[in-house]
PDB file of N, CA and C in Angstrom:
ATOM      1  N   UNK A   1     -20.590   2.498   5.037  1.00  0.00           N
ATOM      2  CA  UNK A   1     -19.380   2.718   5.792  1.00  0.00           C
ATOM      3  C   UNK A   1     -19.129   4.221   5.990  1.00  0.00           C
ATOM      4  N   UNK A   2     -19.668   4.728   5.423  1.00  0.00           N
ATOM      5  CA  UNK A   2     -19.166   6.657   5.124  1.00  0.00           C
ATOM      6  C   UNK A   2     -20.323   7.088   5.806  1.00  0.00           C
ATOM      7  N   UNK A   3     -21.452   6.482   6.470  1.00  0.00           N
ATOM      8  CA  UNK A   3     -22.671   6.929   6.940  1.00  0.00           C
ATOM      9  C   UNK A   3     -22.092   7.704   8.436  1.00  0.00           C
ATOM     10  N   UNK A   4     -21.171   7.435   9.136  1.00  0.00           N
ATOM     11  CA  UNK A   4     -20.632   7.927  10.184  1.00  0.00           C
ATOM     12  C   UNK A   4     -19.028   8.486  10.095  1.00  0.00           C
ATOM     13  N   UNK A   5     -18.786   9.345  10.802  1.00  0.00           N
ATOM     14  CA  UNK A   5     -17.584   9.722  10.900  1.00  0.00           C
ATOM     15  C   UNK A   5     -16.219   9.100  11.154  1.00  0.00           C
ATOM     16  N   UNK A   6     -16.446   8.194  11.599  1.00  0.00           N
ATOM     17  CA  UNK A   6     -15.292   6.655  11.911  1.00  0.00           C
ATOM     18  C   UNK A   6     -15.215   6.293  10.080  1.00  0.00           C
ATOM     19  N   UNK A   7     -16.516   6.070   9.814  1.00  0.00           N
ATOM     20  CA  UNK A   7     -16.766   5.482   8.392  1.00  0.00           C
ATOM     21  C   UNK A   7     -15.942   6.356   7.714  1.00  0.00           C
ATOM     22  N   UNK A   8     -16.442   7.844   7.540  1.00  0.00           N
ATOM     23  CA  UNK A   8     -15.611   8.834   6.386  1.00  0.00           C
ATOM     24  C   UNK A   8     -14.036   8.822   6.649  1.00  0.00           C
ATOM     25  N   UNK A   9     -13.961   8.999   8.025  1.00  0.00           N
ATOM     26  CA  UNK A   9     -12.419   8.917   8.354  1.00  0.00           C
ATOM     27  C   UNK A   9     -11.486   7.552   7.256  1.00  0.00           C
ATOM     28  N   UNK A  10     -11.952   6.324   7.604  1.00  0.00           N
ATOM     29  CA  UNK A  10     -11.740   5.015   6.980  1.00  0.00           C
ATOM     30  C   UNK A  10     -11.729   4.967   5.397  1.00  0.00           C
ATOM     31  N   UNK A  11     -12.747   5.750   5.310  1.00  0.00           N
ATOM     32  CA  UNK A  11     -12.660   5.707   3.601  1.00  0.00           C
ATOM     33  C   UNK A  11     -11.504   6.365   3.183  1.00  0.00           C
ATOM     34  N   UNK A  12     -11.365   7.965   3.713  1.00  0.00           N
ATOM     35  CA  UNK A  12     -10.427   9.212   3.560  1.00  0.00           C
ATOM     36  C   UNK A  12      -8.878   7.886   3.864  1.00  0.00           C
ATOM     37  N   UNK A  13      -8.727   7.362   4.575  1.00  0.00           N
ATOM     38  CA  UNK A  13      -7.499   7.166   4.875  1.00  0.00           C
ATOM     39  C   UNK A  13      -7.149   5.541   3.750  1.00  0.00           C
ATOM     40  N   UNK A  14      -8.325   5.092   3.186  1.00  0.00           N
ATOM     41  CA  UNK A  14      -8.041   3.638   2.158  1.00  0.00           C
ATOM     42  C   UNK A  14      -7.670   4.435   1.110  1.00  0.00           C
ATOM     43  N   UNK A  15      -8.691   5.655   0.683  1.00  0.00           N
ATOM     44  CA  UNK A  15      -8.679   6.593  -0.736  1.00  0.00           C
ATOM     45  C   UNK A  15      -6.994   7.147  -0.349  1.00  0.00           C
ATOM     46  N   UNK A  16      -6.693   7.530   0.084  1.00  0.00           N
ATOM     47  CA  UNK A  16      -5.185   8.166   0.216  1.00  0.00           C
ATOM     48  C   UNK A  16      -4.012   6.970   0.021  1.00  0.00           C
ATOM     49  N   UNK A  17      -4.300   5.625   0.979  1.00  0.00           N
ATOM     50  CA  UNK A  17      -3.399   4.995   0.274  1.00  0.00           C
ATOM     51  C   UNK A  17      -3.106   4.699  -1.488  1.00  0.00           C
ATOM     52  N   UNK A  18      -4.555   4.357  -1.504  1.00  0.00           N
ATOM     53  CA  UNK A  18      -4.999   3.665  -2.887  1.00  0.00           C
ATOM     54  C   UNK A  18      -4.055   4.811  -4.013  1.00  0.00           C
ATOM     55  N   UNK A  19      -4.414   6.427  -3.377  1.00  0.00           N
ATOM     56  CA  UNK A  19      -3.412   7.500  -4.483  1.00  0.00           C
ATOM     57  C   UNK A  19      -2.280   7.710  -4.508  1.00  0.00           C
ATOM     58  N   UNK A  20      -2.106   7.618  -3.223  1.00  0.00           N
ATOM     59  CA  UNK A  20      -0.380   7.530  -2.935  1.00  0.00           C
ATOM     60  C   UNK A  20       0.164   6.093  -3.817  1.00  0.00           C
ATOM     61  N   UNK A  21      -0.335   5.163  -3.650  1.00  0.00           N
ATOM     62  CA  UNK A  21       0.307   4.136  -4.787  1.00  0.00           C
ATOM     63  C   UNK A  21       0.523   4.295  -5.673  1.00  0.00           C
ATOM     64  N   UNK A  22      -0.595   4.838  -6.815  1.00  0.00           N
ATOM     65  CA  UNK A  22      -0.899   5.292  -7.922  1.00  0.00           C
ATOM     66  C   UNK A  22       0.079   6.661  -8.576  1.00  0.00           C
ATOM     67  N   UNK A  23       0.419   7.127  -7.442  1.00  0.00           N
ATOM     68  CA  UNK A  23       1.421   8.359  -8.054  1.00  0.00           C
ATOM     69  C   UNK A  23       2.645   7.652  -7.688  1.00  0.00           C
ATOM     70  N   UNK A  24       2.771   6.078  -7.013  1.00  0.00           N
ATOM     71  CA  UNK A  24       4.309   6.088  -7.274  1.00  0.00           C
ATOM     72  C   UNK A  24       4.501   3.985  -8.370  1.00  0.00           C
ATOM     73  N   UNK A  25       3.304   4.597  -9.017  1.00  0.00           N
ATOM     74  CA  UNK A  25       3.332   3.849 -10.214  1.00  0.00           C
ATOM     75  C   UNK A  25       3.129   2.142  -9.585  1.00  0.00           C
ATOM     76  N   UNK A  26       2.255   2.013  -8.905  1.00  0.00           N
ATOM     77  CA  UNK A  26       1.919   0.871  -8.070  1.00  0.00           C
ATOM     78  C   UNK A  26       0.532   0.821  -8.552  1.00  0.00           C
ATOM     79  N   UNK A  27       0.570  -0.871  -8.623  1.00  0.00           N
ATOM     80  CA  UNK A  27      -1.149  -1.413  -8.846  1.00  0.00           C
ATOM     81  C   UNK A  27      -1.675  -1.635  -7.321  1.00  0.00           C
ATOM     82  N   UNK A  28      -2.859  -0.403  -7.058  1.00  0.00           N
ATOM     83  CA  UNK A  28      -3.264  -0.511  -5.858  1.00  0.00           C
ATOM     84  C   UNK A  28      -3.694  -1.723  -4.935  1.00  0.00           C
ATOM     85  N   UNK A  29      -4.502  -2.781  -6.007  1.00  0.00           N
ATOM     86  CA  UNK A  29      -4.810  -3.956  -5.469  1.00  0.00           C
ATOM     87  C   UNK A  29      -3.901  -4.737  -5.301  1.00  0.00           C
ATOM     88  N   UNK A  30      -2.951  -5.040  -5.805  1.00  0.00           N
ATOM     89  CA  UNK A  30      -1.600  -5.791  -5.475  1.00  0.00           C
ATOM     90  C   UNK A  30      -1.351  -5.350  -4.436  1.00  0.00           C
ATOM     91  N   UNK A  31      -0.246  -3.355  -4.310  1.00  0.00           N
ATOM     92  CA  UNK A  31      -0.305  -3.248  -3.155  1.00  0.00           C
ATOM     93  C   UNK A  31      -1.344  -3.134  -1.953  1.00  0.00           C
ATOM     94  N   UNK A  32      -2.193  -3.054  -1.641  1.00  0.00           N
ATOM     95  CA  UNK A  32      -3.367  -3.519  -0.446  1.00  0.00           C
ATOM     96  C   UNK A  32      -3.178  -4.458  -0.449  1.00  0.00           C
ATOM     97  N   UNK A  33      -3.072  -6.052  -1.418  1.00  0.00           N
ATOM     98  CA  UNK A  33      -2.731  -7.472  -0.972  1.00  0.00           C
ATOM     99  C   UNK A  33      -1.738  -7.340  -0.067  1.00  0.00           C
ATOM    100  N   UNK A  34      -0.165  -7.252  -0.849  1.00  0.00           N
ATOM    101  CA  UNK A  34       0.848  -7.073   0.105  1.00  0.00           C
ATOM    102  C   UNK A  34       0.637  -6.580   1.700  1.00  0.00           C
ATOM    103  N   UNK A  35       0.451  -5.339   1.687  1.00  0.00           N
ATOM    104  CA  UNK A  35       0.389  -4.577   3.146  1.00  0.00           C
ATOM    105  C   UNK A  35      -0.586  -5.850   3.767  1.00  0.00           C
ATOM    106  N   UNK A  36      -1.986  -6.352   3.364  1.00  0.00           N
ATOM    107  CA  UNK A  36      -3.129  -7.144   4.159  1.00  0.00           C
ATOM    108  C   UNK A  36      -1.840  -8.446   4.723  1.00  0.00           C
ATOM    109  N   UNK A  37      -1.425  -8.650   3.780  1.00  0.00           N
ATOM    110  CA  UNK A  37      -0.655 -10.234   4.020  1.00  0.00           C
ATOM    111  C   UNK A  37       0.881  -9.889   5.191  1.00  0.00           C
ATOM    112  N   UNK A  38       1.771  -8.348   4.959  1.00  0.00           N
ATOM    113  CA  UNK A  38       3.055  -8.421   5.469  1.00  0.00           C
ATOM    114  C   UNK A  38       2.674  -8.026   7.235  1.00  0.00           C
ATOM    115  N   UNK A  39       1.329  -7.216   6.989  1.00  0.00           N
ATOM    116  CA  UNK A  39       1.454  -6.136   8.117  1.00  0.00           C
ATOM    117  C   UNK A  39       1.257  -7.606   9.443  1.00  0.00           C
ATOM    118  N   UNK A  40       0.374  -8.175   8.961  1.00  0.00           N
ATOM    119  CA  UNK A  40      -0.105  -9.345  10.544  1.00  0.00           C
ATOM    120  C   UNK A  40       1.421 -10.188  10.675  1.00  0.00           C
ATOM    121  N   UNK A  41       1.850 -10.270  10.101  1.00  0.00           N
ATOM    122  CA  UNK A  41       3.338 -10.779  10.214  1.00  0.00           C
ATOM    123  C   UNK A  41       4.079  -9.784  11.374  1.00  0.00           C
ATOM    124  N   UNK A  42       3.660  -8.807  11.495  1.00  0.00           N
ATOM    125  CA  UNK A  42       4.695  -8.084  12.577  1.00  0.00           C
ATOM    126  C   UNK A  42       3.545  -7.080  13.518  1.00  0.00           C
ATOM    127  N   UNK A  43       2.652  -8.300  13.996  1.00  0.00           N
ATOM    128  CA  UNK A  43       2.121  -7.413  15.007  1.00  0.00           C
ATOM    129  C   UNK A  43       2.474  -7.327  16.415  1.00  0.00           C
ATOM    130  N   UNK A  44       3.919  -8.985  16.446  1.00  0.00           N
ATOM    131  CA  UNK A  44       3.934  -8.590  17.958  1.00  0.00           C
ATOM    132  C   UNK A  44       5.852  -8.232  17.578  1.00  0.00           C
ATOM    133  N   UNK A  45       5.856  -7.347  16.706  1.00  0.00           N
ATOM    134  CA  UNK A  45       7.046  -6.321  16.558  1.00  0.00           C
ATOM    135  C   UNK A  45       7.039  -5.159  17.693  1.00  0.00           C
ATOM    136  N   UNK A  46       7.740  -4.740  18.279  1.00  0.00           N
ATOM    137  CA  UNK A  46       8.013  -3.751  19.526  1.00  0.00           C
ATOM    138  C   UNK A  46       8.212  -2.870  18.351  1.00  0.00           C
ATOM    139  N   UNK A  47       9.559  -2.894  17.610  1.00  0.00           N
ATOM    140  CA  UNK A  47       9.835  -1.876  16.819  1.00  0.00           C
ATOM    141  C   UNK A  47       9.120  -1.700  15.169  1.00  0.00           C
ATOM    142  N   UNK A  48       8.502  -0.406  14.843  1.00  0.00           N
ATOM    143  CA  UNK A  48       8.050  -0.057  13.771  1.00  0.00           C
ATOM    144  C   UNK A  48       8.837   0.088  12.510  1.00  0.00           C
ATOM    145  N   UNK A  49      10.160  -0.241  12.418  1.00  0.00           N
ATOM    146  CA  UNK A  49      11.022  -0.421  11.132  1.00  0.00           C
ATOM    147  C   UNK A  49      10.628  -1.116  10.158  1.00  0.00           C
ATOM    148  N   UNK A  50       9.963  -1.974  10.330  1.00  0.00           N
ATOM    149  CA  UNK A  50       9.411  -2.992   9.184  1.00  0.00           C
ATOM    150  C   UNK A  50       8.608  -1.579   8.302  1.00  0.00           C
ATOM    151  N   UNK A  51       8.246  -0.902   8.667  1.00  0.00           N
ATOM    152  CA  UNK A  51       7.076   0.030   8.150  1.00  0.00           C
ATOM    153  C   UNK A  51       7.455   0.677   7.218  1.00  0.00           C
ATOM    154  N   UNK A  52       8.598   1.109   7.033  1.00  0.00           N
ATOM    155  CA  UNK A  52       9.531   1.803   5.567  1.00  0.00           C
ATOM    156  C   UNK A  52       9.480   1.027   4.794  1.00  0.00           C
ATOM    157  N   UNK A  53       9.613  -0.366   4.968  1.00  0.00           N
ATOM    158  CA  UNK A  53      10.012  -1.353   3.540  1.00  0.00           C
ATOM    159  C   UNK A  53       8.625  -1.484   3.026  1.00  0.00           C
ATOM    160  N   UNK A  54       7.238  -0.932   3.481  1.00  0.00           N
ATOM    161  CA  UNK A  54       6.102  -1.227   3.667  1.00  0.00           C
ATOM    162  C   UNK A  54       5.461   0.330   2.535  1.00  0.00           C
ATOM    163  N   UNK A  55       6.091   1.327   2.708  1.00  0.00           N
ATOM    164  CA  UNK A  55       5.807   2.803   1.826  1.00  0.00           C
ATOM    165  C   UNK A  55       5.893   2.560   0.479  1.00  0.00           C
ATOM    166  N   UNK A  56       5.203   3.339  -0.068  1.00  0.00           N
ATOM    167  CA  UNK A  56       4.654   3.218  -1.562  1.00  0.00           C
ATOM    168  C   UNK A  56       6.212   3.451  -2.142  1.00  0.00           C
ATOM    169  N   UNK A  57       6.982   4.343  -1.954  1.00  0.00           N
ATOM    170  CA  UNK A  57       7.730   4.506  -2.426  1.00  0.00           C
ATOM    171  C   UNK A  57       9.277   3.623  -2.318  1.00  0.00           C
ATOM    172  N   UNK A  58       9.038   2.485  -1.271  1.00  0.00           N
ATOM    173  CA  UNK A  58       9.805   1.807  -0.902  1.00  0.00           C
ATOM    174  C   UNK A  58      10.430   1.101  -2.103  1.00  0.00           C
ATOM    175  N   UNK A  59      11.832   0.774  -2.002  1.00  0.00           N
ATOM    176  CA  UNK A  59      12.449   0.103  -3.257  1.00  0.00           C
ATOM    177  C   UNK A  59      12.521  -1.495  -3.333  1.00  0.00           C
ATOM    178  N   UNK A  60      11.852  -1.816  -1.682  1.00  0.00           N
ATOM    179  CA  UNK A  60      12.273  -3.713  -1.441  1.00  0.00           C
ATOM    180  C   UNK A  60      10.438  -3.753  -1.523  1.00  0.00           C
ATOM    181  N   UNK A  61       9.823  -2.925  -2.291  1.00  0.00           N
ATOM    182  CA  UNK A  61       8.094  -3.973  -3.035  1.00  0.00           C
ATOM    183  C   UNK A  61       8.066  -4.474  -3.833  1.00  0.00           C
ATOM    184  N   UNK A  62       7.198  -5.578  -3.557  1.00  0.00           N
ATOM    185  CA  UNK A  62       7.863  -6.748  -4.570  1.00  0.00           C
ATOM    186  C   UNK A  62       7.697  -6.362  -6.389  1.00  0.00           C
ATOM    187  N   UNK A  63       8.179  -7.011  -6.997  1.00  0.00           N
ATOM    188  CA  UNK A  63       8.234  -6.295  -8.588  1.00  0.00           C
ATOM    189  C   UNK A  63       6.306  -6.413  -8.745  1.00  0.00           C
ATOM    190  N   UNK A  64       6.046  -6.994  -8.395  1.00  0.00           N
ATOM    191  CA  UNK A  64       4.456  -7.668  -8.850  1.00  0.00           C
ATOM    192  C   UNK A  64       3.460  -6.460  -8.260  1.00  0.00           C
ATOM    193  N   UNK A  65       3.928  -5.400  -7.521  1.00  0.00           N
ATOM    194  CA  UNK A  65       3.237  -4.669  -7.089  1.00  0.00           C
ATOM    195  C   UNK A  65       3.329  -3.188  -7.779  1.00  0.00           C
ATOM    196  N   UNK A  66       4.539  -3.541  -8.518  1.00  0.00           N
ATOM    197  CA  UNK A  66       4.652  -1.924  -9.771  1.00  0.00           C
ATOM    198  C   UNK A  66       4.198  -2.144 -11.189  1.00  0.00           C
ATOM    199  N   UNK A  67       3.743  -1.055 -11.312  1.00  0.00           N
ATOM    200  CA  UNK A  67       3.235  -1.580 -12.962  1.00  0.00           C
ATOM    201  C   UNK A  67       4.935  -0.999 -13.825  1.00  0.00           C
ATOM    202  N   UNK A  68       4.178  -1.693 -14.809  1.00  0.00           N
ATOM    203  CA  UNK A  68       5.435  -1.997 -15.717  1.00  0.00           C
ATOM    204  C   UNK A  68       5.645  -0.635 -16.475  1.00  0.00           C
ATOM    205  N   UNK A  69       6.558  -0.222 -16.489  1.00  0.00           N
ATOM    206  CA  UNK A  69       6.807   1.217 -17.490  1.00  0.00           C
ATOM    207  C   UNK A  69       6.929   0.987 -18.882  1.00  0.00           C
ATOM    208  N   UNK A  70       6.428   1.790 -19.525  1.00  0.00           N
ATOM    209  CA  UNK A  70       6.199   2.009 -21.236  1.00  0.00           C
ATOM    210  C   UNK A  70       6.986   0.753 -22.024  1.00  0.00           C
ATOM    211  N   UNK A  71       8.457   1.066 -20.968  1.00  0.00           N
ATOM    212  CA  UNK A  71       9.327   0.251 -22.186  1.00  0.00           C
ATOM    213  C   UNK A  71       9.420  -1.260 -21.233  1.00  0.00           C
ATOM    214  N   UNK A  72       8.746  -1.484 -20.339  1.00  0.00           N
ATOM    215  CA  UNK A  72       8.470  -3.005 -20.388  1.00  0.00           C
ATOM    216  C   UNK A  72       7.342  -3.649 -20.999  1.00  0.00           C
ATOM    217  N   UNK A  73       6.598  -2.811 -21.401  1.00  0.00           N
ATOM    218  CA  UNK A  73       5.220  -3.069 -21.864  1.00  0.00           C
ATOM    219  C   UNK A  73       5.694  -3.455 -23.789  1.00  0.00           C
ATOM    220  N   UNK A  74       5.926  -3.124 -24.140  1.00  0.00           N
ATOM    221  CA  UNK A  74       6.788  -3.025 -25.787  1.00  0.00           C
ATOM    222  C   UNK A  74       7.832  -4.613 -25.618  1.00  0.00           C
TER     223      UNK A  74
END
């Protein structure tokens, strides 16, 4: 997939989500499920608003997509 420039582009832009999750305390594979499953739900959306509730940092992702902090883990 990285053998061409479309390819590196694609990787560069999965690797960035995958970190951006990760710095806002999200299990990457959960979130990539989510986004794979919400995004085809609003493809014949005119308006792009759905797309905030959709950001790593968004507060309406579902609990199953954050990892648990220290003191839920205890």
């Amino acid at each position: 997939m990285i053998d061409t420039v479309a390819g590196a582009k694609s990787s560069a832009i999965i690797y960035s989500i995958a970190e951006t999750a990760k710095a806002n305390n999200l299990k990457p594979y959960d979130y990539f499920e989510y986004l794979l499953t919400e995004i085809p739900k609003h493809l014949d959306d005119t308006e792009r608003k759905f797309l905030e509730g959709l950001l790593p940092w968004s507060p309406t992702l579902p609990a199953n997509c954050r990892k648990l902090s220290k003191e839920e883990v205890k």
